[in-house]
Protein backbone atom coordinates (compact mmCIF):
# COMPACT_ATOMS: atom_id res chain seq x y z
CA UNK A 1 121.56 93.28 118.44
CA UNK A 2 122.76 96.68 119.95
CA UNK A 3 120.01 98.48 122.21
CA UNK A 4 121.70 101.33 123.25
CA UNK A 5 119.27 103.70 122.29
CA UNK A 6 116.45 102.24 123.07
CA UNK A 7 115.88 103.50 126.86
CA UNK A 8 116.20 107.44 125.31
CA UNK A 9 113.33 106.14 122.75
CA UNK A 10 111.35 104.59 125.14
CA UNK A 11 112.01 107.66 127.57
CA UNK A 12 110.80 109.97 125.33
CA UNK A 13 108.32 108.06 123.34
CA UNK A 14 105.48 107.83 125.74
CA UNK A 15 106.05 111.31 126.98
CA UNK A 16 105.39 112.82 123.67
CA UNK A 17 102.58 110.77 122.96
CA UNK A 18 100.90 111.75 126.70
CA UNK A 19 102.14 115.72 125.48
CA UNK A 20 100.16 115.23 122.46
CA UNK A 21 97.07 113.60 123.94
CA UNK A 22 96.78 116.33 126.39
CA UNK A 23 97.08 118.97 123.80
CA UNK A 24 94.21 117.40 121.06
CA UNK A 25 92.44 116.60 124.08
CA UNK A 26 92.52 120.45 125.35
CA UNK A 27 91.72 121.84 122.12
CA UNK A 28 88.62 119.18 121.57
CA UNK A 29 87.52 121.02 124.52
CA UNK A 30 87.60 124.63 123.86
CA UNK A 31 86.27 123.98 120.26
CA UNK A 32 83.25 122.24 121.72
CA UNK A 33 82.75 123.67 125.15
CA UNK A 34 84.49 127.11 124.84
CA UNK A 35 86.50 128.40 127.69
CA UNK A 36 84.65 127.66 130.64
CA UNK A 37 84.43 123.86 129.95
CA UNK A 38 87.99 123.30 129.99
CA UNK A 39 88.66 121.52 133.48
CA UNK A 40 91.52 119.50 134.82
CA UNK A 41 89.05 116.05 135.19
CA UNK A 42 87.68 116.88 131.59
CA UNK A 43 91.08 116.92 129.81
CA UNK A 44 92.15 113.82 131.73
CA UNK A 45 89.49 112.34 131.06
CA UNK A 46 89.24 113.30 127.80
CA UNK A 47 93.30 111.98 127.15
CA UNK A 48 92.76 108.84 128.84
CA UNK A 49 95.56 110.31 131.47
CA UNK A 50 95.56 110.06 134.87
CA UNK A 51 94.49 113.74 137.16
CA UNK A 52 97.75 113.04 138.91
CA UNK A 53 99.81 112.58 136.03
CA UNK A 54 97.82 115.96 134.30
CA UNK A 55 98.33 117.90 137.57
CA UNK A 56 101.96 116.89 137.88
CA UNK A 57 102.98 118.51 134.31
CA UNK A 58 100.72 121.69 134.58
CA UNK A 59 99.25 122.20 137.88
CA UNK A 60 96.00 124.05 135.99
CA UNK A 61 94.68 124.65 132.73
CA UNK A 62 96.15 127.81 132.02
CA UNK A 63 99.51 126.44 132.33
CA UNK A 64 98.60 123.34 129.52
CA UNK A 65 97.56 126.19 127.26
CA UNK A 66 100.39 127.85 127.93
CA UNK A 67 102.52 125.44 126.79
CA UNK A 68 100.47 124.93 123.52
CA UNK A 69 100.11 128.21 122.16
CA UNK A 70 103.70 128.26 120.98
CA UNK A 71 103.21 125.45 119.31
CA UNK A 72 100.56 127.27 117.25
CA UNK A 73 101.71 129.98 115.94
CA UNK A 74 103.35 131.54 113.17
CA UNK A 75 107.18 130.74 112.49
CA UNK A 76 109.81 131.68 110.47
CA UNK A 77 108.75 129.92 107.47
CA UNK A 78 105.65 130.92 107.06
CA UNK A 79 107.67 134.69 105.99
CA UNK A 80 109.77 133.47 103.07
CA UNK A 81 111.69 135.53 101.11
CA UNK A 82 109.98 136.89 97.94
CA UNK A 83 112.31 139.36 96.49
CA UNK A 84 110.38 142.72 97.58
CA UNK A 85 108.29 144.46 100.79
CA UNK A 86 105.61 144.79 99.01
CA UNK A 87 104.76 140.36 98.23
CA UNK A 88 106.56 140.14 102.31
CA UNK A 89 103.50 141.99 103.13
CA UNK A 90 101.40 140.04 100.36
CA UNK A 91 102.64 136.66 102.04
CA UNK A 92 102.62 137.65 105.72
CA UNK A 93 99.15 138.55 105.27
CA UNK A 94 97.70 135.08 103.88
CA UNK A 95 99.87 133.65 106.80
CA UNK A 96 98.25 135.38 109.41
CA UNK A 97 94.80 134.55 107.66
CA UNK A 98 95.40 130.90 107.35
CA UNK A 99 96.58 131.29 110.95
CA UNK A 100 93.20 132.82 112.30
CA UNK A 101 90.83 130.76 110.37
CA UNK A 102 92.44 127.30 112.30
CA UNK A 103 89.37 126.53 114.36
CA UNK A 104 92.26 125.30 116.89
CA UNK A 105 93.09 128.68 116.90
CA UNK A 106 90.11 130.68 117.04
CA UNK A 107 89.17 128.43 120.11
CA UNK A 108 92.35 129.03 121.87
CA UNK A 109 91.73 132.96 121.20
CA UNK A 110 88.58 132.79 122.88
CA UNK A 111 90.40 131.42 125.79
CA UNK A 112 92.81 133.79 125.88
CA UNK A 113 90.00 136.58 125.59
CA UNK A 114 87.93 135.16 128.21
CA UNK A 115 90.69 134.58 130.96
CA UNK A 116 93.21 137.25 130.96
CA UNK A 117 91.78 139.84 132.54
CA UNK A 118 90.82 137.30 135.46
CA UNK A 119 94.47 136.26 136.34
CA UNK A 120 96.99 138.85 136.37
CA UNK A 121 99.85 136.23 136.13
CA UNK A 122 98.34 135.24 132.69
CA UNK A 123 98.12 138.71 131.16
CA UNK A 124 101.63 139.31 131.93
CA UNK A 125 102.49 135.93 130.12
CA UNK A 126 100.70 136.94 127.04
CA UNK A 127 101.97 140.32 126.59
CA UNK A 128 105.92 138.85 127.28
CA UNK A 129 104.74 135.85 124.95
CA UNK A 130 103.71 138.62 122.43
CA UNK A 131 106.37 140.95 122.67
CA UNK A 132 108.96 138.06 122.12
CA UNK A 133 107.29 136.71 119.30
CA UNK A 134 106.30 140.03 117.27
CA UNK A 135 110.49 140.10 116.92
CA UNK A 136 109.89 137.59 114.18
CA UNK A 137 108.41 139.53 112.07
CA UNK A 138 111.35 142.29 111.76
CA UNK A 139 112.32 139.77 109.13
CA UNK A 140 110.83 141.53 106.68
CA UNK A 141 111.77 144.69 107.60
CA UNK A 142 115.70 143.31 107.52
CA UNK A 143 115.23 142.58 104.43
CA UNK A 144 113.64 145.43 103.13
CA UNK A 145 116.58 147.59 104.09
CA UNK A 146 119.10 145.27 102.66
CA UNK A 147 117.33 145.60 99.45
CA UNK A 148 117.37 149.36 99.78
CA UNK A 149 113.42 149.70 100.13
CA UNK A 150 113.97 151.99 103.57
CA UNK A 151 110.73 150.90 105.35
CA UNK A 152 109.36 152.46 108.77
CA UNK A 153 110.49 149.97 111.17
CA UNK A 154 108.49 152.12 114.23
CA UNK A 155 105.37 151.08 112.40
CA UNK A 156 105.86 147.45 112.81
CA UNK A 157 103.62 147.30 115.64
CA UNK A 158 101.08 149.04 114.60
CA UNK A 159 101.22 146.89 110.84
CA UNK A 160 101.02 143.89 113.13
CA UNK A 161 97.75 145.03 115.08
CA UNK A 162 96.01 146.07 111.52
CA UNK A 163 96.81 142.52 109.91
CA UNK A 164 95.85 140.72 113.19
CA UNK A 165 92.89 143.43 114.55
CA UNK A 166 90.19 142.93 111.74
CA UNK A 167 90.92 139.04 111.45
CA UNK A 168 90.06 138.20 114.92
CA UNK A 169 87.30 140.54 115.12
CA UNK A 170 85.59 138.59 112.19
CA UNK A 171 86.99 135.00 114.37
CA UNK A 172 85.77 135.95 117.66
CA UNK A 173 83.21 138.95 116.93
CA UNK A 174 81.17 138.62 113.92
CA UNK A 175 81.78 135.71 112.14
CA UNK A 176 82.56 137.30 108.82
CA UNK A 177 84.83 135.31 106.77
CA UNK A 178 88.40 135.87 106.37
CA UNK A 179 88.52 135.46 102.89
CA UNK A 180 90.92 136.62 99.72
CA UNK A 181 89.13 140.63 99.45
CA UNK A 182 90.06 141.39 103.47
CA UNK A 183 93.61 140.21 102.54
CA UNK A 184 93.96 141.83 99.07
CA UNK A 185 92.64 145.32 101.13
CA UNK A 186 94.85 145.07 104.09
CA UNK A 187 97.91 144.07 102.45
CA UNK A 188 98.47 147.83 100.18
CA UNK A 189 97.39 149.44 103.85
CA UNK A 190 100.40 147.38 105.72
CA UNK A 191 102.27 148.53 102.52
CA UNK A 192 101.65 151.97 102.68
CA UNK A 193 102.13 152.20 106.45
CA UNK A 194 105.52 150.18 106.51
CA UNK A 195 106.62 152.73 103.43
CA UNK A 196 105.52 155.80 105.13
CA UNK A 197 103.32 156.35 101.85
């Protein structure tokens, strides 16, 4: 029987089920004990992984959070194609709601909320993280243009900050739902603004 392959399995095998321990582990804890409960001994503890082998991959919480929020959020396929602007909106829109109501989520917003503004090095990371990642969303403007629809692509931002702006205010704020009459309001607004209407 040829083993070849089986050192790269085993290699990677346990890593990526230590990787995903840490990360359920993490987010266990900021669902249950918000922000301030998520320590280094808890999340070992929690992952049934040893401090040193914890502090070796991440050195500190913020740096395990770090490395799950990508794995969170939106990607390319949750922007399909649909044939017009105006259902790209339609569809981005339901996207970023499922997105926001993830408890996962909303517990890794609060997180984010609570600790930027007391390490520097952390608001930097989000507002790189976020600048790199709004790019995906020129997607739909790309296609708009091919299609000869001629949208406003200076008022991406700003469409981005009305879809996301009222969704985490109801997450982390109020409590409000997200439900199907905030999306079928916002999405003629992001319309309208992305038109120049």
């Amino acid at each position: 029987m040829n083993n070849e392959s089986s050192p790269a399995r085993k290699s990677r095998g346990p890593s990526d089920k230590v990787t995903d321990q840490l990360k359920q582990a993490t987010l266990h804890i900021l669902r249950l004990e918000g922000p301030y409960g998520l320590k280094m001994e808890a999340i070992a503890e929690r992952a049934s992984v040893h401090k040193t082998t914890l502090y070796r991959r991440y050195g500190d919480p913020h740096e395990l959070v770090k490395a799950i929020i990508p794995s969170m959020d939106l990607t390319a396929d949750a922007l399909p194609d649909t044939g017009s602007l105006k259902t790209d909106i339609q569809v981005m829109v339901n996207s970023f709601a499922r997105h926001f109501k993830d408890p996962d989520v909303a517990a890794v917003n609060r997180w984010v909320v609570s600790r930027r503004y007391q390490d520097e090095g952390l608001a930097e990371w989000i507002d790189q993280y976020w600048l790199e990642h709004a790019k995906l969303y020129t997607v739909i403007l790309d296609r708009a243009e091919a299609r000869g629809e001629h949208p406003k692509r200076d008022a991406l931002p700003l469409a981005i900050e009305l879809i996301a702006g009222p969704m985490l205010m109801r997450r982390l704020v109020t409590d409000m739902p997200i439900d199907s009459k905030l999306i079928e309001e916002l999405s003629p607004m992001i319309y309208a603004l992305l038109r120049g209407l």
